[in-house]
N, C-alpha and C. Protein backbone atom coordinates (compact mmCIF):
# COMPACT_ATOMS: atom_id res chain seq x y z
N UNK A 1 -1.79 -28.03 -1.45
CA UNK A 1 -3.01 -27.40 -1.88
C UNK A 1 -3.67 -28.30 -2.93
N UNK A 2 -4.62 -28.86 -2.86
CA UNK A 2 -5.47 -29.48 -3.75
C UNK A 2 -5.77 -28.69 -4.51
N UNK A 3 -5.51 -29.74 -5.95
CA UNK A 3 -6.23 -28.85 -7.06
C UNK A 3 -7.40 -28.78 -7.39
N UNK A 4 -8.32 -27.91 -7.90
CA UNK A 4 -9.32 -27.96 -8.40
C UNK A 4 -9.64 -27.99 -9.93
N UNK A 5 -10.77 -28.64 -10.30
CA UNK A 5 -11.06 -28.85 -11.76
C UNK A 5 -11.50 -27.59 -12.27
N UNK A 6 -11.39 -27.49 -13.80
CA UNK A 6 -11.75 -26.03 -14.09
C UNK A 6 -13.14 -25.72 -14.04
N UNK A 7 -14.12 -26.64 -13.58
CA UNK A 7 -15.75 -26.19 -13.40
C UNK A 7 -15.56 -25.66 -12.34
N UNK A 8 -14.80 -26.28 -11.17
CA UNK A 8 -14.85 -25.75 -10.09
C UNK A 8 -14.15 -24.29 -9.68
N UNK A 9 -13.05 -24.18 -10.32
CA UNK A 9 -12.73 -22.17 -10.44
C UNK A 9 -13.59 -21.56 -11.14
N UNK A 10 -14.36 -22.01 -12.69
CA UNK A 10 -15.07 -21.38 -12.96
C UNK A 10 -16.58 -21.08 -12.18
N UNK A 11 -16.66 -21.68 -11.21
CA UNK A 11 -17.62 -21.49 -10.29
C UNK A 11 -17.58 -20.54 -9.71
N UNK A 12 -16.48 -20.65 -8.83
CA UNK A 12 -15.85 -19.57 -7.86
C UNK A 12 -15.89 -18.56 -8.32
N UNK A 13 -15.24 -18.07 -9.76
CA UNK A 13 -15.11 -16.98 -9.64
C UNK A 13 -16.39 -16.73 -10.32
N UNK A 14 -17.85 -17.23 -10.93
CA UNK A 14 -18.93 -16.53 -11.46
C UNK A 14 -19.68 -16.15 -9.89
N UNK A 15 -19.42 -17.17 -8.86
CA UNK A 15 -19.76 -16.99 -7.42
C UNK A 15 -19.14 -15.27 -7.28
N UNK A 16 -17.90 -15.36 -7.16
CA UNK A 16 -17.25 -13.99 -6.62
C UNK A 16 -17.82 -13.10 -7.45
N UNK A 17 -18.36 -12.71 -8.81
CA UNK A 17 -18.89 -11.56 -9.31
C UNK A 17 -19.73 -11.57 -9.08
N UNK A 18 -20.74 -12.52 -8.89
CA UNK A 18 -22.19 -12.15 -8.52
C UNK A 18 -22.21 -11.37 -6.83
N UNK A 19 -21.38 -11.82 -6.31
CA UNK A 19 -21.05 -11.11 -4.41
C UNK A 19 -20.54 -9.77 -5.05
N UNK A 20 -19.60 -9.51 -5.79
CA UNK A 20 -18.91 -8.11 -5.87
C UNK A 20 -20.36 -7.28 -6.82
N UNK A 21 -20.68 -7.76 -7.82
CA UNK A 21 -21.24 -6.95 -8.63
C UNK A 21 -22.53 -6.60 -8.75
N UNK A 22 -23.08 -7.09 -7.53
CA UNK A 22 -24.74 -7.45 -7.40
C UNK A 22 -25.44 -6.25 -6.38
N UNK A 23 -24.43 -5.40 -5.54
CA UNK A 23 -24.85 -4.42 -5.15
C UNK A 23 -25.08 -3.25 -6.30
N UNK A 24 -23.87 -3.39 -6.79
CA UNK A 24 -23.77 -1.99 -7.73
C UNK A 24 -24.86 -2.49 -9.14
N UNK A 25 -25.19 -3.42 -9.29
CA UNK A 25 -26.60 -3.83 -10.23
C UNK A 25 -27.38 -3.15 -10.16
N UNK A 26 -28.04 -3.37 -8.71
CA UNK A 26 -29.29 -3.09 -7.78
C UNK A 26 -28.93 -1.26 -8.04
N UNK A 27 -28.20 -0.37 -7.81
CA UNK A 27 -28.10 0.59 -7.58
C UNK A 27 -28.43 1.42 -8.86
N UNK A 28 -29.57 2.67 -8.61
CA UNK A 28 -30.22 3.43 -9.56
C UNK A 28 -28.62 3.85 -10.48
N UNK A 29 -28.92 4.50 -11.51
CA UNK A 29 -27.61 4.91 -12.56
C UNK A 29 -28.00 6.25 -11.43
N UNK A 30 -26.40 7.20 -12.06
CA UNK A 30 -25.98 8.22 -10.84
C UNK A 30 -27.51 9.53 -11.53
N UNK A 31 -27.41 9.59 -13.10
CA UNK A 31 -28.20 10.69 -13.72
C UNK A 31 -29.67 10.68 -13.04
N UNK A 32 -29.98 8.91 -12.63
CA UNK A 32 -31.80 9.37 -12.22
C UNK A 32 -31.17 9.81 -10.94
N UNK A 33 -30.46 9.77 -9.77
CA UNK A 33 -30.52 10.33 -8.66
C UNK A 33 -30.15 11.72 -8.45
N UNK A 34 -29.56 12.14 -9.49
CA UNK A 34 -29.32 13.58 -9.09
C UNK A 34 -30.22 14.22 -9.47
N UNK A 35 -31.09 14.28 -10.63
CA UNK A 35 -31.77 14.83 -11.59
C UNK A 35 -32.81 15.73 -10.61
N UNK A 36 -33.45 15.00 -9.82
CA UNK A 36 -34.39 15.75 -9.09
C UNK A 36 -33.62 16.43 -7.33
N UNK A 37 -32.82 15.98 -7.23
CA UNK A 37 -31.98 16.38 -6.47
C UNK A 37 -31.15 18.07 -6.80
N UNK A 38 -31.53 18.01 -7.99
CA UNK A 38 -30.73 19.37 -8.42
C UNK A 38 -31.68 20.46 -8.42
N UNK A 39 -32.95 20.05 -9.44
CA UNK A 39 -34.34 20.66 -9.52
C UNK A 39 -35.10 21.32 -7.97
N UNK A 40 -35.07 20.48 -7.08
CA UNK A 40 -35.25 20.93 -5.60
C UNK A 40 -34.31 21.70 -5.18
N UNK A 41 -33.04 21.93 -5.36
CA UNK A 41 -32.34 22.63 -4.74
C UNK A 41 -32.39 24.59 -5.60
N UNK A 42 -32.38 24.07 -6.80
CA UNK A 42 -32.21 25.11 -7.57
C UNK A 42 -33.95 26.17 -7.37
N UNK A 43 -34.80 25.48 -7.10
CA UNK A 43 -36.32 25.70 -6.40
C UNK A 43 -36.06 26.40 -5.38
N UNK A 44 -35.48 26.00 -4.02
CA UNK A 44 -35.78 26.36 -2.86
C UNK A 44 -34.70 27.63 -2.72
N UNK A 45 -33.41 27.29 -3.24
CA UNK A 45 -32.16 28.48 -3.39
C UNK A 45 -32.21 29.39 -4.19
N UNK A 46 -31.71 30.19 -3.75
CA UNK A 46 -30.97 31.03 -5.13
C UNK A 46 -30.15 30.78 -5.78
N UNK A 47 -29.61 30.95 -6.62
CA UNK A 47 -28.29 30.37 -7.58
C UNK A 47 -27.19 31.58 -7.07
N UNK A 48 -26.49 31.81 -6.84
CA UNK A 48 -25.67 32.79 -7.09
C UNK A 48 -25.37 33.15 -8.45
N UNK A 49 -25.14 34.85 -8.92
CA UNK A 49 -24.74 35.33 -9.99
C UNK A 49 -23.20 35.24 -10.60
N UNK A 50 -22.70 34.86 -9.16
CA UNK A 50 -21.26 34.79 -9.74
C UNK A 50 -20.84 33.69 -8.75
N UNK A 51 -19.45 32.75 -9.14
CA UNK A 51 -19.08 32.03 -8.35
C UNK A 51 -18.13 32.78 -7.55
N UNK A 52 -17.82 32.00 -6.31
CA UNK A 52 -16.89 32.40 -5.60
C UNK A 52 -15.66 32.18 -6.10
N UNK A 53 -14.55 33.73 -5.85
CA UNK A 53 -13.26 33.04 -6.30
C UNK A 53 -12.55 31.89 -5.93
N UNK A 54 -11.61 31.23 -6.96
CA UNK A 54 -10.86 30.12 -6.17
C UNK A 54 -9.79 30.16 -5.71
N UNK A 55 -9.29 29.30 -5.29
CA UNK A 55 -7.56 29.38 -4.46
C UNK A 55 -6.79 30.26 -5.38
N UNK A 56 -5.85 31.20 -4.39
CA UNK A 56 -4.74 31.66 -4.97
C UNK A 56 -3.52 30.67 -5.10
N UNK A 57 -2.81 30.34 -6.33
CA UNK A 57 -2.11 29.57 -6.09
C UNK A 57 -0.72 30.74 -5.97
N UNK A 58 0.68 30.70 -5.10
CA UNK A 58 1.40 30.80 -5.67
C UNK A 58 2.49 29.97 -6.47
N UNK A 59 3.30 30.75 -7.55
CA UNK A 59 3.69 30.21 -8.13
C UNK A 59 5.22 29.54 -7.81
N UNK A 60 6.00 29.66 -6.64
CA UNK A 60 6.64 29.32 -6.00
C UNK A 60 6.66 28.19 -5.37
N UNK A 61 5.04 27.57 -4.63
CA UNK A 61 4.90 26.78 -3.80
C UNK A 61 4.75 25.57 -4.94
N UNK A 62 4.04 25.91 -6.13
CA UNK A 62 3.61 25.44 -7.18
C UNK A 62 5.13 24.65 -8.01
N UNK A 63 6.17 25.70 -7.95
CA UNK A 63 7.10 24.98 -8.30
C UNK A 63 8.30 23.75 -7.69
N UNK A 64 8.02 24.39 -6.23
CA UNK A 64 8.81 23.22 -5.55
C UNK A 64 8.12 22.12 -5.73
N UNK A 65 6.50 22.53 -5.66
CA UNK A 65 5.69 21.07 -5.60
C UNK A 65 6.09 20.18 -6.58
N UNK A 66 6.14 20.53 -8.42
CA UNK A 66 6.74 19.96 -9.28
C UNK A 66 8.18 19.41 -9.12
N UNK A 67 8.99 20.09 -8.53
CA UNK A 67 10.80 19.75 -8.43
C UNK A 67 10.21 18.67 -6.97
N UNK A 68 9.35 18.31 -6.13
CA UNK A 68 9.82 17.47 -5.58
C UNK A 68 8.62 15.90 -6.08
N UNK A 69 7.77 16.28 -7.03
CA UNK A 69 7.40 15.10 -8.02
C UNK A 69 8.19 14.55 -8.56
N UNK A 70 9.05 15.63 -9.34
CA UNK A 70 9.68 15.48 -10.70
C UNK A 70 10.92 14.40 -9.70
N UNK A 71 11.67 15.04 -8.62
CA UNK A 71 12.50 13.67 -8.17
C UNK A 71 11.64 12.51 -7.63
N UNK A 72 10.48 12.44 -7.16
CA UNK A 72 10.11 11.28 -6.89
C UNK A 72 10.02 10.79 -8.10
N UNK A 73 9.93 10.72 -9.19
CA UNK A 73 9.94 10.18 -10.35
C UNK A 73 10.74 9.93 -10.82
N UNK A 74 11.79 10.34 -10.67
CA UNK A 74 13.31 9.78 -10.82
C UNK A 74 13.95 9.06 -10.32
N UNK A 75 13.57 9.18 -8.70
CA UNK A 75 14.09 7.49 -8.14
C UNK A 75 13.12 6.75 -8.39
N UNK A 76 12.05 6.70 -8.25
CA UNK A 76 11.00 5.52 -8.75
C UNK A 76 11.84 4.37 -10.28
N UNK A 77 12.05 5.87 -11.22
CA UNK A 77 12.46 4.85 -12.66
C UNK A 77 14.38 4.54 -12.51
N UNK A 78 14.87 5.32 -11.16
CA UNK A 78 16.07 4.25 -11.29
C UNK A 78 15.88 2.75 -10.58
N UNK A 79 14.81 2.93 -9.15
CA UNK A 79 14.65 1.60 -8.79
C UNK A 79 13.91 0.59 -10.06
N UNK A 80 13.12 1.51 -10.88
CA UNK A 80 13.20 0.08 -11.87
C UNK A 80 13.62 -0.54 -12.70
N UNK A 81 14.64 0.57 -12.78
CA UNK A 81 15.60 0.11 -13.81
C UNK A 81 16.89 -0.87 -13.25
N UNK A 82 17.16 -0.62 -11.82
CA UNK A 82 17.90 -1.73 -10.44
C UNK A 82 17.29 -3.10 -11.11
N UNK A 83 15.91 -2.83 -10.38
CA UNK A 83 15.11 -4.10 -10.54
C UNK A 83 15.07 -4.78 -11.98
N UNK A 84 14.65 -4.18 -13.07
CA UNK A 84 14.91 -4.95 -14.72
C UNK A 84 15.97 -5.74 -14.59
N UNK A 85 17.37 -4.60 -14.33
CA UNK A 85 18.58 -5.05 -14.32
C UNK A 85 18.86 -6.42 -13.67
N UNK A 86 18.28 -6.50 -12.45
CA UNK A 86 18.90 -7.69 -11.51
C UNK A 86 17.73 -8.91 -12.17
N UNK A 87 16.46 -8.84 -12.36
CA UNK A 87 15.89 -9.89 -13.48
C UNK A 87 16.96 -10.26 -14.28
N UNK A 88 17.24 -9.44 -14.99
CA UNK A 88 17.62 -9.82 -16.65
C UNK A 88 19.07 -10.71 -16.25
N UNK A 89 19.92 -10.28 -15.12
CA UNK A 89 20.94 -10.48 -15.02
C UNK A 89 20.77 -12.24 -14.05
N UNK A 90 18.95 -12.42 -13.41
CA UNK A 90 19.15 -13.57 -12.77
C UNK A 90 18.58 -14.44 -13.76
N UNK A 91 17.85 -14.09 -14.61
CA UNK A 91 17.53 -15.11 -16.22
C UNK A 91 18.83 -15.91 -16.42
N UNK A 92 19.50 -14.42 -16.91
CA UNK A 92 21.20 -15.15 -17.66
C UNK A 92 21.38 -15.94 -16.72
N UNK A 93 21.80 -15.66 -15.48
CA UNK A 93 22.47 -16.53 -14.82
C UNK A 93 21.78 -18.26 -14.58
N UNK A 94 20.47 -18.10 -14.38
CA UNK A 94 19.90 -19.38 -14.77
C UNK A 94 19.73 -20.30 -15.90
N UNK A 95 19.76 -19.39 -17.42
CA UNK A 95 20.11 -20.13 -18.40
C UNK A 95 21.29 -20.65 -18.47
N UNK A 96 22.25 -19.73 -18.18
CA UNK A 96 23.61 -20.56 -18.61
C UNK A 96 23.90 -22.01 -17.33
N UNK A 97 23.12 -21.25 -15.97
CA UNK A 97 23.19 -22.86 -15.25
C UNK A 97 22.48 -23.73 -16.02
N UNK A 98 21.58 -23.91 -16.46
CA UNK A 98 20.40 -24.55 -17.74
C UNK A 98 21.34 -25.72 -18.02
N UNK A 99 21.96 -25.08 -18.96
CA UNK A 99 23.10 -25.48 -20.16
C UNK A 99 23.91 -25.89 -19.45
N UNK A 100 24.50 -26.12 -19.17
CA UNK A 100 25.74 -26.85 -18.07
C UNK A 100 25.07 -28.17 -17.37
């Protein structure tokens, strides 16, 4: 892979933000597009006096949901604690090859 000089990455990447960031420039802020978008609706509708109720949760379904987070989160932090482990343990082993 040929290297490039640092004018030349710094190119690239002022190139790549102007491609990523040049739509969302151009694009009105979200407050002017809703603003009259709300005003027309609230015009032509009625509002309702009350909202509709929301989901019943029960509290059962609610708890398995947590007990089966709560273990995905527990193997998640033993695999990273595997993983730290086998780093830390392939460092050592490369320093002390180092030294020898």
């Amino acid at each position: 892979m040929p290297k490039r000089s640092r004018l030349g990455q710094l190119a690239g990447l002022v190139a790549a933000g102007l491609v990523v960031c040049a739509p969302v420039a151009q694009a009105a802020p979200f407050s002017e597009i809703q603003a009259p978008v709300i005003a027309q609706a609230a015009a032509v509708h009625e509002v309702p006096s009350q909202a509709p109720p929301g989901p019943v949760l029960d509290p059962a379904e609610t708890d398995k949901a947590n007990s089966q987070e709560t273990k995905r989160k527990i193997i998640a932090g033993v695999a990273a604690a595997i993983l730290l482990g086998l780093v830390i343990l392939g460092r050592r082993a490369r320093s002390k090859k180092k030294k020898s």
